[in-house]
N, C-alpha and C. Protein backbone atom coordinates (compact mmCIF):
# COMPACT_ATOMS: atom_id res chain seq x y z
N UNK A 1 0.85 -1.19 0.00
CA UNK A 1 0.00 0.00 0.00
C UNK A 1 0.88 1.24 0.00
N UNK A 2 0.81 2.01 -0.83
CA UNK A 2 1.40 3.24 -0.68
C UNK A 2 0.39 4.43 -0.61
N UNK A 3 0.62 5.55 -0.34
CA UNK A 3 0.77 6.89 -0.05
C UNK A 3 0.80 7.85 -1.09
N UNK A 4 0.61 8.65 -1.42
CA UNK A 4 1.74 9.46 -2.58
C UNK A 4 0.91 10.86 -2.12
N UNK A 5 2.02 11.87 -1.98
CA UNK A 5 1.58 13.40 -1.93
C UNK A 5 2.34 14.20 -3.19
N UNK A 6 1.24 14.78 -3.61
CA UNK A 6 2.01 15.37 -5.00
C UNK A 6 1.78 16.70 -4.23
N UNK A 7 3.26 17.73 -4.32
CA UNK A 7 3.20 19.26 -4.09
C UNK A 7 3.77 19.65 -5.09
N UNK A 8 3.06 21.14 -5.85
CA UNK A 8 3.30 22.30 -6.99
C UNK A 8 3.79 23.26 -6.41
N UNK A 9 4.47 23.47 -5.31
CA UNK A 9 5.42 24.17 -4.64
C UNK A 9 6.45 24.57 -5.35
N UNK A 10 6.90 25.66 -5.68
CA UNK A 10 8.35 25.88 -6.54
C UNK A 10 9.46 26.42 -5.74
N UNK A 11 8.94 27.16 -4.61
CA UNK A 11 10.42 27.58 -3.82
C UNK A 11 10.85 26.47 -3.11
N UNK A 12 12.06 26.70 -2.68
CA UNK A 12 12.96 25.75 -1.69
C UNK A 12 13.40 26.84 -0.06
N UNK A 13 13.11 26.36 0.88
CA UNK A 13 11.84 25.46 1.45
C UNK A 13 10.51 25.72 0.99
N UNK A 14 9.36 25.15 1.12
CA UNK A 14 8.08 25.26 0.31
C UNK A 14 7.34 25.20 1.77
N UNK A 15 6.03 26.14 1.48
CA UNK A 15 4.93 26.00 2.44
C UNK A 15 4.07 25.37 1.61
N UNK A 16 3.72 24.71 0.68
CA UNK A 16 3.08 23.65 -0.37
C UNK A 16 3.63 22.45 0.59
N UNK A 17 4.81 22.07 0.42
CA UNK A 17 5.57 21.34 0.54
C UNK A 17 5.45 20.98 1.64
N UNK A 18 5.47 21.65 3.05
CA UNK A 18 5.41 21.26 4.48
C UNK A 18 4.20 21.06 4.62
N UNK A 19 2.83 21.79 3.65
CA UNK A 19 1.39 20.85 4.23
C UNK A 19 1.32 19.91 3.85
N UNK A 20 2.30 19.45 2.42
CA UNK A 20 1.72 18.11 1.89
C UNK A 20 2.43 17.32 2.91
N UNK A 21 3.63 17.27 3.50
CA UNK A 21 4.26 16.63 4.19
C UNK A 21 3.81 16.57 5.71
N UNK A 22 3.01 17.21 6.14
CA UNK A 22 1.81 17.29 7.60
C UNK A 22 0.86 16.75 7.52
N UNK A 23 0.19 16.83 5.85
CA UNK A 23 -1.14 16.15 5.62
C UNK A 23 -0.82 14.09 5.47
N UNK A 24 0.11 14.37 4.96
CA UNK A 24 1.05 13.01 4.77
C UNK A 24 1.56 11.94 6.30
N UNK A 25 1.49 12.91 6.61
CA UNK A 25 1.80 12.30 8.49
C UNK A 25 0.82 12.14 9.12
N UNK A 26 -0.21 12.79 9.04
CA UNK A 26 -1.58 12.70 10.06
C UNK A 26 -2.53 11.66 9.19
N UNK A 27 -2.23 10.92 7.90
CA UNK A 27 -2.78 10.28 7.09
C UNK A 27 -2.18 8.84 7.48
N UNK A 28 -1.15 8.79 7.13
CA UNK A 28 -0.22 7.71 7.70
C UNK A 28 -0.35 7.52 9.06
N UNK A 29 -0.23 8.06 10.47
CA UNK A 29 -0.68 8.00 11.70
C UNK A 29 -2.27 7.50 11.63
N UNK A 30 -3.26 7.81 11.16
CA UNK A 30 -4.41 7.58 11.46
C UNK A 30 -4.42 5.81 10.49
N UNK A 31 -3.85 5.44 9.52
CA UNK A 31 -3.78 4.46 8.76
C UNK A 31 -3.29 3.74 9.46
N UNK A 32 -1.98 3.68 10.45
CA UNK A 32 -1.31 3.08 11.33
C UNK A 32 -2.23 2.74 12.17
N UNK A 33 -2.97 3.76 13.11
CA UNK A 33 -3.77 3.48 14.00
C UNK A 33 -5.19 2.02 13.81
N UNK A 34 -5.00 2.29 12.23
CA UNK A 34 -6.17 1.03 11.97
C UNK A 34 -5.37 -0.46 11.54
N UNK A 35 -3.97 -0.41 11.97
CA UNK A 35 -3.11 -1.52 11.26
C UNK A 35 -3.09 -1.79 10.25
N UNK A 36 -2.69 -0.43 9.53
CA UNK A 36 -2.38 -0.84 8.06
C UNK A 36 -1.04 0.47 8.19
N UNK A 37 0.02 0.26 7.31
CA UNK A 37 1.05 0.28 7.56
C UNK A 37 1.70 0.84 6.00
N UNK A 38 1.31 2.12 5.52
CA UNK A 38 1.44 2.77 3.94
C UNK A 38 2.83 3.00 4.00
N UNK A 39 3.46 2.81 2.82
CA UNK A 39 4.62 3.33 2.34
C UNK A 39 4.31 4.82 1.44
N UNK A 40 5.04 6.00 2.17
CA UNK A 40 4.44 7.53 1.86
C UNK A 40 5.75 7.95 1.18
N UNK A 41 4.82 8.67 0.02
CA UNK A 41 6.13 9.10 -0.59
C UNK A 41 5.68 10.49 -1.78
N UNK A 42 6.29 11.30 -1.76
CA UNK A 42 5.84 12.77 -2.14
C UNK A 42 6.80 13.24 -3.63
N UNK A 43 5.89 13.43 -4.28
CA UNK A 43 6.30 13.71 -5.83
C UNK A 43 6.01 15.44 -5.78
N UNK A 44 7.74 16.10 -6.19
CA UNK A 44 8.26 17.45 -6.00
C UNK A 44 7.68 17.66 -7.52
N UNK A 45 6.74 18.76 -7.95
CA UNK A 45 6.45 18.53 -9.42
C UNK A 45 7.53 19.65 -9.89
N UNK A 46 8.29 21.03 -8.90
CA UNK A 46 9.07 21.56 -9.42
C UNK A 46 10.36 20.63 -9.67
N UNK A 47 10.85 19.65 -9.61
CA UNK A 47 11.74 18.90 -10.42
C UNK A 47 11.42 17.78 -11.49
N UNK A 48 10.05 18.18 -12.32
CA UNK A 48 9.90 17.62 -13.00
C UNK A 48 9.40 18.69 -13.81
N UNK A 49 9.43 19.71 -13.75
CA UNK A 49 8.60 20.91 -14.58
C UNK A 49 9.21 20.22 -16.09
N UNK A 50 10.36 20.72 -16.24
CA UNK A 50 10.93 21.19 -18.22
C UNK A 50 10.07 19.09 -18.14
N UNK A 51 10.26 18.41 -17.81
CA UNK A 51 9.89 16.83 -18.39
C UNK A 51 8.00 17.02 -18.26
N UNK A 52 7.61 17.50 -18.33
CA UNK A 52 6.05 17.64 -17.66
C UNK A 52 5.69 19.19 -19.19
N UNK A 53 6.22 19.66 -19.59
CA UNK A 53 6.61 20.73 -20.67
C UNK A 53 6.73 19.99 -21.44
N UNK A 54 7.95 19.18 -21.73
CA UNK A 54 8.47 18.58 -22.82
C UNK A 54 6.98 17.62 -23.35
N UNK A 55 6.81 16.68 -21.91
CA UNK A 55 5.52 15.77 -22.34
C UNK A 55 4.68 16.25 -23.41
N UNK A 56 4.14 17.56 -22.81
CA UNK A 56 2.68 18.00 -23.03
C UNK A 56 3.34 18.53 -25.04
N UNK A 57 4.48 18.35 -25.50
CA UNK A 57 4.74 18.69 -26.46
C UNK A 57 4.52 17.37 -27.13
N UNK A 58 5.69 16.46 -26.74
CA UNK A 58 6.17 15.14 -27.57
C UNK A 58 4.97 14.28 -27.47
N UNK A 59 4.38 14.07 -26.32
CA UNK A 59 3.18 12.83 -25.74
C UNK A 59 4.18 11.67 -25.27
N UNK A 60 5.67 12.42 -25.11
CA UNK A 60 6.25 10.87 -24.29
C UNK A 60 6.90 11.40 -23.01
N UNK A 61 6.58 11.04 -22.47
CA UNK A 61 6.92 11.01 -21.11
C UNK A 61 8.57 10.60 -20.54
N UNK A 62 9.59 11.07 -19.80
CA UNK A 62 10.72 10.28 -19.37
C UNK A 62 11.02 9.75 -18.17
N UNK A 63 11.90 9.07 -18.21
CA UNK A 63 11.51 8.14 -17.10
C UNK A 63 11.00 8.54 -15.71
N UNK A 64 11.51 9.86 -15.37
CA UNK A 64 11.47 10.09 -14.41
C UNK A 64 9.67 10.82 -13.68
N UNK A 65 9.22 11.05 -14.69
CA UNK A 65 7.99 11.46 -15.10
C UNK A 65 6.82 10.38 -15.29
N UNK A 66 7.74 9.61 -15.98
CA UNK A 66 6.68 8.14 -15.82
C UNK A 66 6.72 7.70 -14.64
N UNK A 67 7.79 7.70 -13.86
CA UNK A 67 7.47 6.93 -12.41
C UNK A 67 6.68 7.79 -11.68
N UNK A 68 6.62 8.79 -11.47
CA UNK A 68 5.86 9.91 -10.49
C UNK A 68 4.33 9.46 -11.42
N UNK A 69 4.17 9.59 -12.21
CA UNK A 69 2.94 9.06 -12.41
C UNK A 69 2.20 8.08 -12.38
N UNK A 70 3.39 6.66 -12.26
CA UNK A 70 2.75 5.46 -12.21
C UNK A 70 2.41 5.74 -10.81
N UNK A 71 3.22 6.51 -9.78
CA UNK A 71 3.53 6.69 -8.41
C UNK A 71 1.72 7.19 -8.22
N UNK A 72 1.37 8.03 -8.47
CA UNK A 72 0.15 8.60 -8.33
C UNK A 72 -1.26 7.64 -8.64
N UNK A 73 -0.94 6.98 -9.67
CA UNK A 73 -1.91 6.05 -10.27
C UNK A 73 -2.08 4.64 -9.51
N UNK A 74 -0.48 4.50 -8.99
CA UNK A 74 -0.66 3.53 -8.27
C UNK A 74 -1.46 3.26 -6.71
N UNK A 75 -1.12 4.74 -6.14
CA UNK A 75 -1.43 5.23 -4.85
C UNK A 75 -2.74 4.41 -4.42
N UNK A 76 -2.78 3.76 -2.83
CA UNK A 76 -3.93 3.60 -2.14
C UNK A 76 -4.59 4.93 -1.91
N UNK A 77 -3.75 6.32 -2.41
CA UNK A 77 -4.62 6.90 -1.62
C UNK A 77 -3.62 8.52 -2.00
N UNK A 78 -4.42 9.30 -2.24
CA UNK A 78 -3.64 10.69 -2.44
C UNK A 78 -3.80 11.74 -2.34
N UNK A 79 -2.55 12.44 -1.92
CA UNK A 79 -3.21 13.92 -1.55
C UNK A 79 -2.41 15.09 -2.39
N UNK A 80 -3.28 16.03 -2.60
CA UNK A 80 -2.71 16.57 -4.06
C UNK A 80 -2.66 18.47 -3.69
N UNK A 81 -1.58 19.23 -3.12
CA UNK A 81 -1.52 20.08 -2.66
C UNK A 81 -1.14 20.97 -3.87
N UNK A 82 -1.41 22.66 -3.76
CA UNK A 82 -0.78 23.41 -5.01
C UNK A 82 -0.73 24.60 -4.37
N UNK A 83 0.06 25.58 -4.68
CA UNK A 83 -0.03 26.96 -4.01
C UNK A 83 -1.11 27.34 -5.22
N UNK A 84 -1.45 28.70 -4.91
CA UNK A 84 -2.48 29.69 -5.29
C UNK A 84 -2.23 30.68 -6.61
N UNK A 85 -2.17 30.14 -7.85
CA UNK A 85 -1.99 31.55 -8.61
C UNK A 85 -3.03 31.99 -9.43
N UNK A 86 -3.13 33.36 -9.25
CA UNK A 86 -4.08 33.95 -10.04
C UNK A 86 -5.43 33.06 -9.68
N UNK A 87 -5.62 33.21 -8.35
CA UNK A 87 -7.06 32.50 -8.08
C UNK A 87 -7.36 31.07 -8.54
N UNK A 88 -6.27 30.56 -8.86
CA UNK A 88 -6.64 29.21 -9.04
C UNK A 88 -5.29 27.98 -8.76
N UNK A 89 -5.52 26.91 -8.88
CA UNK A 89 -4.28 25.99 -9.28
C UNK A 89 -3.37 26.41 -10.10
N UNK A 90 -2.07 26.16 -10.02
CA UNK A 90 -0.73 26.79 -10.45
C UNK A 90 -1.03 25.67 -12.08
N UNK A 91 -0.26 26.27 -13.18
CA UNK A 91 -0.29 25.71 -14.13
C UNK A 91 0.35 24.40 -13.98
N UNK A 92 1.74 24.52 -13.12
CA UNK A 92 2.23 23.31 -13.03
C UNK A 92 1.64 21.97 -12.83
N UNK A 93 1.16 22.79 -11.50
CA UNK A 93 -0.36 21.28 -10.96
C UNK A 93 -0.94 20.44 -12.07
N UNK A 94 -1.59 21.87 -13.12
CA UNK A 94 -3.00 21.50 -13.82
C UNK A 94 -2.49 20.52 -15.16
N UNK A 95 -1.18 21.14 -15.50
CA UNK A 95 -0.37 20.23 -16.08
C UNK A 95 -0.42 18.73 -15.88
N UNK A 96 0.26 19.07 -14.73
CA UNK A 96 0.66 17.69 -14.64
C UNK A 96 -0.53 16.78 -14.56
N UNK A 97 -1.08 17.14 -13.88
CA UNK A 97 -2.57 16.04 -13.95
C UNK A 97 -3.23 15.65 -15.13
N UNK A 98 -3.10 16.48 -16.29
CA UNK A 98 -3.30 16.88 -17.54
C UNK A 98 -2.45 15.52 -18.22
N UNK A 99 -1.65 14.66 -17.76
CA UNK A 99 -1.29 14.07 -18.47
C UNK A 99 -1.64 12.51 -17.83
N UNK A 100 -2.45 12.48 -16.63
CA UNK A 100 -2.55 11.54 -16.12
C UNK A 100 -3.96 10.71 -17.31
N UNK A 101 -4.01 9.84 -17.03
CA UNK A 101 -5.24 9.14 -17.51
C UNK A 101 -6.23 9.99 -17.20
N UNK A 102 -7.56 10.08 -17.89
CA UNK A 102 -8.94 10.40 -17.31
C UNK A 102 -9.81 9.37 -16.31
N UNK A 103 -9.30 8.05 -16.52
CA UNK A 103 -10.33 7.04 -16.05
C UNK A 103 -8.99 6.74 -14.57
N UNK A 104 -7.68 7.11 -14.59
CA UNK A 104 -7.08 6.21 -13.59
C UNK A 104 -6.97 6.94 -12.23
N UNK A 105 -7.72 7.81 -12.04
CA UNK A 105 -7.99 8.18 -10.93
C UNK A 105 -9.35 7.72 -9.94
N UNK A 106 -10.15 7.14 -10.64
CA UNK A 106 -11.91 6.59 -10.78
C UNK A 106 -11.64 6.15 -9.29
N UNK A 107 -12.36 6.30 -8.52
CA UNK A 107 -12.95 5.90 -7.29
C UNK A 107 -11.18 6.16 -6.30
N UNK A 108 -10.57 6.67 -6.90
CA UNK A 108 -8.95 6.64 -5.90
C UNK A 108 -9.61 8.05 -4.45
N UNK A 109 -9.04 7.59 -3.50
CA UNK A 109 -9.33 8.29 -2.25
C UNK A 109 -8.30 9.80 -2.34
N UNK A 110 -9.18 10.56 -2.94
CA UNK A 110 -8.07 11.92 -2.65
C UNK A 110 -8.06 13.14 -1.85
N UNK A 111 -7.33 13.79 -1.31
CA UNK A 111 -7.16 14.66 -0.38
C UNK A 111 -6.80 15.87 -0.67
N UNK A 112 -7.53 17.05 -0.97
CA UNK A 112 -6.94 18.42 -1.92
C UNK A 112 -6.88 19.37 -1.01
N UNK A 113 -5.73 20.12 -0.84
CA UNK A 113 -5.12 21.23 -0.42
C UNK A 113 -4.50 22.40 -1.25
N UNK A 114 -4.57 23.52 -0.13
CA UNK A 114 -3.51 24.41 -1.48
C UNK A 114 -3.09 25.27 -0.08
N UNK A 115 -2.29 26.48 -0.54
CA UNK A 115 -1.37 27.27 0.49
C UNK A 115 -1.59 28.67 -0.48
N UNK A 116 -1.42 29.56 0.11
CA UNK A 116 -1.07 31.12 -0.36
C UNK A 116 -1.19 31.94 0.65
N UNK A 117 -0.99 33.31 0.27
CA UNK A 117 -0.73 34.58 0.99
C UNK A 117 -1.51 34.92 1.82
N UNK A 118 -2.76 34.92 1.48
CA UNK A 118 -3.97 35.23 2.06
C UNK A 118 -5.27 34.45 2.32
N UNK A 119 -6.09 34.49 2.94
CA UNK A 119 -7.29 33.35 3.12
C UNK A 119 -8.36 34.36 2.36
N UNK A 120 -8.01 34.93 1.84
CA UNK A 120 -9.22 35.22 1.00
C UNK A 120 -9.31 34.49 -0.24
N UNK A 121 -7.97 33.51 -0.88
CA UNK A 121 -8.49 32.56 -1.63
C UNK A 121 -8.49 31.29 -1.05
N UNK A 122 -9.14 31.09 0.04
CA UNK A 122 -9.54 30.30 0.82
C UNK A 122 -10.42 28.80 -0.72
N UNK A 123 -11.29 29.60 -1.25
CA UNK A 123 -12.68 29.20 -2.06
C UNK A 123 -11.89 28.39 -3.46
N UNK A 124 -10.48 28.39 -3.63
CA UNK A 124 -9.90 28.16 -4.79
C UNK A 124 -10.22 26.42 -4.70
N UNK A 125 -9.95 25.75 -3.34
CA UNK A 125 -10.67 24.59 -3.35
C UNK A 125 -11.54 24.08 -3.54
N UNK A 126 -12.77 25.09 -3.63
CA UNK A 126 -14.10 24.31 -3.77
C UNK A 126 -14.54 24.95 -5.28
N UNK A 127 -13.90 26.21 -5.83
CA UNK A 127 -14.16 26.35 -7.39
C UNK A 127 -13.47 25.64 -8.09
N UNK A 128 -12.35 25.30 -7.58
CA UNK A 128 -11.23 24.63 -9.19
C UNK A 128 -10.46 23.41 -8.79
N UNK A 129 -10.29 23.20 -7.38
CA UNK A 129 -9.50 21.81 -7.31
C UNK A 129 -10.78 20.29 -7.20
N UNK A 130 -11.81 20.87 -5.97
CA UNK A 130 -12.56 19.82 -6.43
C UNK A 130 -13.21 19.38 -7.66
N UNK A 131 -13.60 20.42 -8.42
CA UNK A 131 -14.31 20.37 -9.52
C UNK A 131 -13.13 19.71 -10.76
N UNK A 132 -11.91 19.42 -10.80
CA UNK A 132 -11.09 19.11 -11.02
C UNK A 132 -10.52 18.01 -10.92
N UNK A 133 -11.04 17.17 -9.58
CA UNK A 133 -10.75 16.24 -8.73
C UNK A 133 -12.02 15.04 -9.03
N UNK A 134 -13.43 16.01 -9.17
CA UNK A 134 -14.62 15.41 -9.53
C UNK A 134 -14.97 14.95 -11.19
N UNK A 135 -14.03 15.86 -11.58
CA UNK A 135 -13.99 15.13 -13.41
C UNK A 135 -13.03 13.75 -13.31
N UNK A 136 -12.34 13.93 -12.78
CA UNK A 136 -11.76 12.73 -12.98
C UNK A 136 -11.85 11.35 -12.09
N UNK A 137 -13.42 11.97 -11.48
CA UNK A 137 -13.91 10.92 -10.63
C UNK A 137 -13.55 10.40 -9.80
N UNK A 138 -12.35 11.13 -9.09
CA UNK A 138 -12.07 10.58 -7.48
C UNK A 138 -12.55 10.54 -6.44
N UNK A 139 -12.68 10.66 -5.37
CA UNK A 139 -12.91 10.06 -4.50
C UNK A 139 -12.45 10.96 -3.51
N UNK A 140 -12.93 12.26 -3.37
CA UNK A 140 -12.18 13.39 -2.61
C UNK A 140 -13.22 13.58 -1.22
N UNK A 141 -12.15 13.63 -0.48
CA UNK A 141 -12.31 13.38 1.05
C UNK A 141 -13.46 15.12 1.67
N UNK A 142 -14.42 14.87 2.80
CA UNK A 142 -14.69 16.25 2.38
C UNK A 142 -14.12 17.81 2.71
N UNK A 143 -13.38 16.92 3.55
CA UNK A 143 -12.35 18.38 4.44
C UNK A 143 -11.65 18.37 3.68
N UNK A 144 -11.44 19.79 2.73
CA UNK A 144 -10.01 20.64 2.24
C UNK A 144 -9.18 21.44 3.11
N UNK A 145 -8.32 21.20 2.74
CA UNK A 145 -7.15 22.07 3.94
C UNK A 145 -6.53 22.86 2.98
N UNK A 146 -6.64 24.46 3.46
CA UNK A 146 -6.03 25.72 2.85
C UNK A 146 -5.34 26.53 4.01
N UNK A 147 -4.19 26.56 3.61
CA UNK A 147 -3.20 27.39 4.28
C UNK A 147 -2.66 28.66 4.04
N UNK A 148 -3.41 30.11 4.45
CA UNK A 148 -2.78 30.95 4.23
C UNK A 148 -1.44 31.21 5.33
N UNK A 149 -0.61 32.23 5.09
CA UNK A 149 0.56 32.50 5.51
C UNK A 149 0.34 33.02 7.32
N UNK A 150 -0.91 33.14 7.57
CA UNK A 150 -0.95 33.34 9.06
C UNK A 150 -1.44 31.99 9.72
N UNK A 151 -1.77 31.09 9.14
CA UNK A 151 -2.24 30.00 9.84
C UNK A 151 -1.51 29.07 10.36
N UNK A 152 -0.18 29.15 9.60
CA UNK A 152 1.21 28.41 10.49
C UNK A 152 1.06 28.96 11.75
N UNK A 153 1.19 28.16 12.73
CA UNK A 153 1.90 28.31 14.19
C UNK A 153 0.40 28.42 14.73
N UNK A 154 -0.82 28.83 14.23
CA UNK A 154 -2.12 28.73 14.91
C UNK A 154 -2.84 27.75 15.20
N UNK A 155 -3.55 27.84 16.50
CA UNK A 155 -4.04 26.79 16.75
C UNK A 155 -5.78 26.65 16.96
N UNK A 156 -6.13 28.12 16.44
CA UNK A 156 -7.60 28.27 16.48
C UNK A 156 -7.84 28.68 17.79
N UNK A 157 -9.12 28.68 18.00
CA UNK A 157 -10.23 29.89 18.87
C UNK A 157 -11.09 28.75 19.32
N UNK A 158 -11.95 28.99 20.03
CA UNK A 158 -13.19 28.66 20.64
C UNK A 158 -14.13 28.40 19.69
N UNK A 159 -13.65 29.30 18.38
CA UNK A 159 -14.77 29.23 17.44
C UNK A 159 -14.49 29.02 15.81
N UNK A 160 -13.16 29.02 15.86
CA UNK A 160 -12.59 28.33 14.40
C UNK A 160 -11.60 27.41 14.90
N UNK A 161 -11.67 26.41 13.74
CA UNK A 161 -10.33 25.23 13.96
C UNK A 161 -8.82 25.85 13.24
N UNK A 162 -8.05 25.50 14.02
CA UNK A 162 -7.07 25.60 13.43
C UNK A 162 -6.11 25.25 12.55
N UNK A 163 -5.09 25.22 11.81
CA UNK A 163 -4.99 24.47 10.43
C UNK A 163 -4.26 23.18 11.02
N UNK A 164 -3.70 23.04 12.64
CA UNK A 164 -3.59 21.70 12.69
C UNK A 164 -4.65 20.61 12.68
N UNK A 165 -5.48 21.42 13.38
CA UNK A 165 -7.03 20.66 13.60
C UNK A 165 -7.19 20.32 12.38
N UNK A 166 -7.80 21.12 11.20
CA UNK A 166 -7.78 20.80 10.02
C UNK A 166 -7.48 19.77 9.23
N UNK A 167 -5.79 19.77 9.65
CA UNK A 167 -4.89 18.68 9.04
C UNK A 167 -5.49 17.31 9.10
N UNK A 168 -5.33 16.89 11.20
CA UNK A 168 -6.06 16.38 11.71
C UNK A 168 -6.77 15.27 11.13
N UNK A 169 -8.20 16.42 10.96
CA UNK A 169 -9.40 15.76 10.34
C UNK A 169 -9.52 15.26 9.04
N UNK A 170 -8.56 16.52 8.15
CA UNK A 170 -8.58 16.07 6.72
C UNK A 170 -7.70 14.75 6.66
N UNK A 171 -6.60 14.18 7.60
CA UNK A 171 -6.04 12.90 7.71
C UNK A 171 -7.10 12.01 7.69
N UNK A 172 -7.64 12.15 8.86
CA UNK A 172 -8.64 10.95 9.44
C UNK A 172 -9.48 10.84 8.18
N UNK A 173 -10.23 11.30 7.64
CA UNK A 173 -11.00 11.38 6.29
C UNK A 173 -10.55 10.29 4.97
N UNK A 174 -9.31 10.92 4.78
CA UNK A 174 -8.53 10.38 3.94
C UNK A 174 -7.83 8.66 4.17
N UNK A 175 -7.98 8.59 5.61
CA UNK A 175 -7.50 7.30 5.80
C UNK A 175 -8.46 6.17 5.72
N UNK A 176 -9.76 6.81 6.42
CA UNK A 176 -11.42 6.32 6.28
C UNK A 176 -11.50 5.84 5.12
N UNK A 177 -11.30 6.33 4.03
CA UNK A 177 -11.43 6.12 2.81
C UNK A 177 -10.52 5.07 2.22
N UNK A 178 -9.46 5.20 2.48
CA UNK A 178 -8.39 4.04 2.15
C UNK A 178 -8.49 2.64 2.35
N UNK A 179 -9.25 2.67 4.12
CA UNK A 179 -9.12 1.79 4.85
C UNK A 179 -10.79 1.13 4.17
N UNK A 180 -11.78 1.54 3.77
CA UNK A 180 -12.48 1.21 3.41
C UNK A 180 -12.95 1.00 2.00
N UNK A 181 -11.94 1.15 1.65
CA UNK A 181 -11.51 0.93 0.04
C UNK A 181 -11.40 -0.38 -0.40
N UNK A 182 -12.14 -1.28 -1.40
CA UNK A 182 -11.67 -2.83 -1.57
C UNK A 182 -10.26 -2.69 -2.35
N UNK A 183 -9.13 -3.85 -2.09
CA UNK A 183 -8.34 -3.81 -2.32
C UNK A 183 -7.84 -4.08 -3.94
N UNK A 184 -8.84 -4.90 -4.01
CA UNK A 184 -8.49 -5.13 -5.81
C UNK A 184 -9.77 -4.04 -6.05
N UNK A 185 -9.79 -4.36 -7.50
CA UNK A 185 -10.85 -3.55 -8.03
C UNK A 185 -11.97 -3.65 -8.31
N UNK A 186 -13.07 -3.20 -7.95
CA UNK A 186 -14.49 -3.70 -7.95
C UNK A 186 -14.96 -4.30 -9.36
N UNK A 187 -15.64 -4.78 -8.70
CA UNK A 187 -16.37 -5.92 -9.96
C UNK A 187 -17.26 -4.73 -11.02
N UNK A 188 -17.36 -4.75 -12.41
CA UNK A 188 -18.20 -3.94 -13.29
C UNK A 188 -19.32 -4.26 -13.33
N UNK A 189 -20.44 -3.57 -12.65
CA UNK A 189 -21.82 -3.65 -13.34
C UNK A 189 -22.47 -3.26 -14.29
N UNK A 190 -23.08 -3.57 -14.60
CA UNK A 190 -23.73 -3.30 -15.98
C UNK A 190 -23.89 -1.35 -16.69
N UNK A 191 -24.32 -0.87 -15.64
CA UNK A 191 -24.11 0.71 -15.94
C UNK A 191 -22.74 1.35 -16.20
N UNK A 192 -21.83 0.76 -15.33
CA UNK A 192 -20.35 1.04 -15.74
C UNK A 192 -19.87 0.19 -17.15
N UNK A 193 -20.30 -0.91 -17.13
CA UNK A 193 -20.09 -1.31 -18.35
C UNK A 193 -20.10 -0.63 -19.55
N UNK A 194 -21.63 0.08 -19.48
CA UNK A 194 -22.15 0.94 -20.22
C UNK A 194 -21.56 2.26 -20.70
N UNK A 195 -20.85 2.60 -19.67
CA UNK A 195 -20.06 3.85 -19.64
C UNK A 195 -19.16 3.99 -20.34
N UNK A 196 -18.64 2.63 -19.88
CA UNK A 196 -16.86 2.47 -19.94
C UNK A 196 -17.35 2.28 -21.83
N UNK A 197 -18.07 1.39 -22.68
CA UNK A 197 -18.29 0.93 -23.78
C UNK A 197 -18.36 2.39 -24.59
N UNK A 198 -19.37 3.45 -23.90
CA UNK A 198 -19.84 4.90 -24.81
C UNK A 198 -18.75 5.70 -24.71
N UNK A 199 -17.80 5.53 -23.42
CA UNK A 199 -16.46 6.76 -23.68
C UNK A 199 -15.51 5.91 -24.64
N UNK A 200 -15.66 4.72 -24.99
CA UNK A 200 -14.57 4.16 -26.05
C UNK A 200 -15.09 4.58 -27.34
N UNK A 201 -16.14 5.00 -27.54
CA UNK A 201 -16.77 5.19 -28.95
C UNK A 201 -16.20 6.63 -29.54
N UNK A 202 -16.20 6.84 -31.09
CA UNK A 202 -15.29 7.91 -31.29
C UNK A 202 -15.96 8.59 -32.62
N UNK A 203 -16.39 9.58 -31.97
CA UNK A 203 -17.43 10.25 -33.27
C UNK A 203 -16.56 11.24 -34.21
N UNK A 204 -15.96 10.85 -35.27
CA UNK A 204 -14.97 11.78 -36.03
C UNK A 204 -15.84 12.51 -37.43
């Protein structure tokens, strides 16, 4: 069983980078807690940018690009963090996902976050990452975790949670899902059948 946290973080150190790697720990801890025991492992998409460019040119992928993706596809379970630009997911992100399968995300347990300056794009999660997350038919947990730049080191009020709390919960969610996930792949019923038969069809 593996893990996989993809962060679109581009600086070094990254606040992308440290939620995917918090959200990644409180996921794994709560998975542990049910005796199951994930191998976690976090795909940097700023060292794959120019191969993730090149892709979206050639349609071939290199090696190093193919593994981060089998890495994602393979995942029990994933959480997919991006900083904030221009009100939405960073191109890098949208990229990269852009080259994943449409169908190989289908029922996968995912966990969406993002980070930026301010919490006033708090909403970038529920306009563009879930809706994003929901085309490609995953399986997204319902707590999003957004981190603006004051929410490090806070621990909330009486009357808001704080972004550890957050973390927290968005773990527990995400592990729920894993842990209740069948391990091979569900059997096709007849409506999926159906599906799967009309998206192969090709009206030119």
């Amino acid at each position: 069983m593996k893990l996989v946290a993809v962060s679109a973080g581009l600086s070094t150190p990254s606040s992308t980078r440290l939620l995917a790697d918090r959200l990644a720990e409180a996921a794994h801890g709560e998975l542990a807690g049910r005796g199951l025991d994930p191998k976690t492992e976090v795909v940097e998409l700023r060292e794959l940018a120019v191969a993730v460019a090149n892709n979206l040119v050639t349609g071939f992928p290199p090696p190093a690009l193919a593994a981060a993706i089998d890495s994602v596809t393979g995942a029990a379970g994933l959480i997919a963090v991006t900083p904030v630009f221009t009100a939405s997911y960073s191109g890098l992100f949208k990229s990269f996902f852009d080259l994943i399968d449409p169908e190989a995300l289908t029922g996968k347990p995912v966990l969406i976050a993002a980070t930026g300056g301010t919490a006033r794009h708090s909403l970038v999660l529920e306009h563009a990452l879930r809706p994003l997350f929901s085309y490609l038919r995953a399986a997204v947990v319902p707590t999003a975790v957004y981190a603006a730049s004051e929410d490090w080191g806070s621990g909330g009020d009486a009357y808001t949670e704080g972004l550890p709390g957050r973390i927290r919960r968005a773990g527990g969610e995400l592990a729920a899902l894993i842990a209740a996930r069948p391990a091979g792949p569900a059997p096709e019923d007849d409506v999926t059948a159906l599906e799967r038969q009309l998206s192969d069809l090709r009206f030119d």
